[in-house]
Protein backbone atom coordinates (compact mmCIF):
# COMPACT_ATOMS: atom_id res chain seq x y z
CA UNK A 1 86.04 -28.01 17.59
CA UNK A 2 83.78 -30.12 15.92
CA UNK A 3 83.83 -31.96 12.27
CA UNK A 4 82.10 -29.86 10.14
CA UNK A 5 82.13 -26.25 11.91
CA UNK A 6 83.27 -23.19 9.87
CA UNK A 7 83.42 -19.51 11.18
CA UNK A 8 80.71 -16.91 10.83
CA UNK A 9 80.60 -13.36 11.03
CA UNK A 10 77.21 -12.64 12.18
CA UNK A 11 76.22 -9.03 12.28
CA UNK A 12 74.19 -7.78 15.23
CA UNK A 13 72.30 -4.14 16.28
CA UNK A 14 72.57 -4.25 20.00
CA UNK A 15 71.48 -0.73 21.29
CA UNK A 16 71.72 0.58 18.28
CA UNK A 17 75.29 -0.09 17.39
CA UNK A 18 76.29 -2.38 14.57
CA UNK A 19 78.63 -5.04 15.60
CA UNK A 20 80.85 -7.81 14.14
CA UNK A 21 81.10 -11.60 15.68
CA UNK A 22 82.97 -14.39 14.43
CA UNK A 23 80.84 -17.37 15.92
CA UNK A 24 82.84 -21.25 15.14
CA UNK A 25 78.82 -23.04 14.19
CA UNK A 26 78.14 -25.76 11.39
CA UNK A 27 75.33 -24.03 9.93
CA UNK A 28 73.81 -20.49 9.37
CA UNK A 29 70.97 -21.29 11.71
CA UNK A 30 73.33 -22.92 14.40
CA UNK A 31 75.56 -19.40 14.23
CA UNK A 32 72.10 -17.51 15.14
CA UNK A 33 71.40 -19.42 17.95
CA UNK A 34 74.48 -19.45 19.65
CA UNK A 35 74.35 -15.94 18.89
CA UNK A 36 71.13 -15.49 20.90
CA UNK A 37 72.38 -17.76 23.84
CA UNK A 38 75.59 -14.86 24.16
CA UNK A 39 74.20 -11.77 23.42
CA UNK A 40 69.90 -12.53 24.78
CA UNK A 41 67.26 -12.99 22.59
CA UNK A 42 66.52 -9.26 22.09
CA UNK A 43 69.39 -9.03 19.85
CA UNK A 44 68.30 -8.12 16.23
CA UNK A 45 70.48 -10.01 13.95
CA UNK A 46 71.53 -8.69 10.47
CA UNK A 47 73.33 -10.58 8.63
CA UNK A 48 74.89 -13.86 8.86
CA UNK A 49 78.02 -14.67 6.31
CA UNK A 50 80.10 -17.71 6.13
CA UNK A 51 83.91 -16.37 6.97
CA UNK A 52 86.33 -17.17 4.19
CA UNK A 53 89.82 -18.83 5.65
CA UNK A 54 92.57 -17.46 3.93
């Protein structure tokens, strides 16, 4: 891991179906794109939340 990252739970509609990921990014917009690199860019994503670590 790197200094600085925190976990994400990015919410994606792939085909329709709502789905969960927890993505390890620094930022909001790094989460997305790593998102897009995994899934394709045809992915439509919903929501992106910073994780809390309890």
């Amino acid at each position: 891991m790197r200094c600085g990252t925190k976990y994400f739970d990015v919410e994606i509609d792939a085909e329709n179906i709502n789905q969960i990921m927890t993505v390890p990014a620094r930022s909001p917009a790094e989460a997305r794109k790593l998102v897009r690199q995994k899934c394709g860019s045809d992915v439509q994503i919903l929501t992106v939340r910073e994780k809390n670590r309890r």
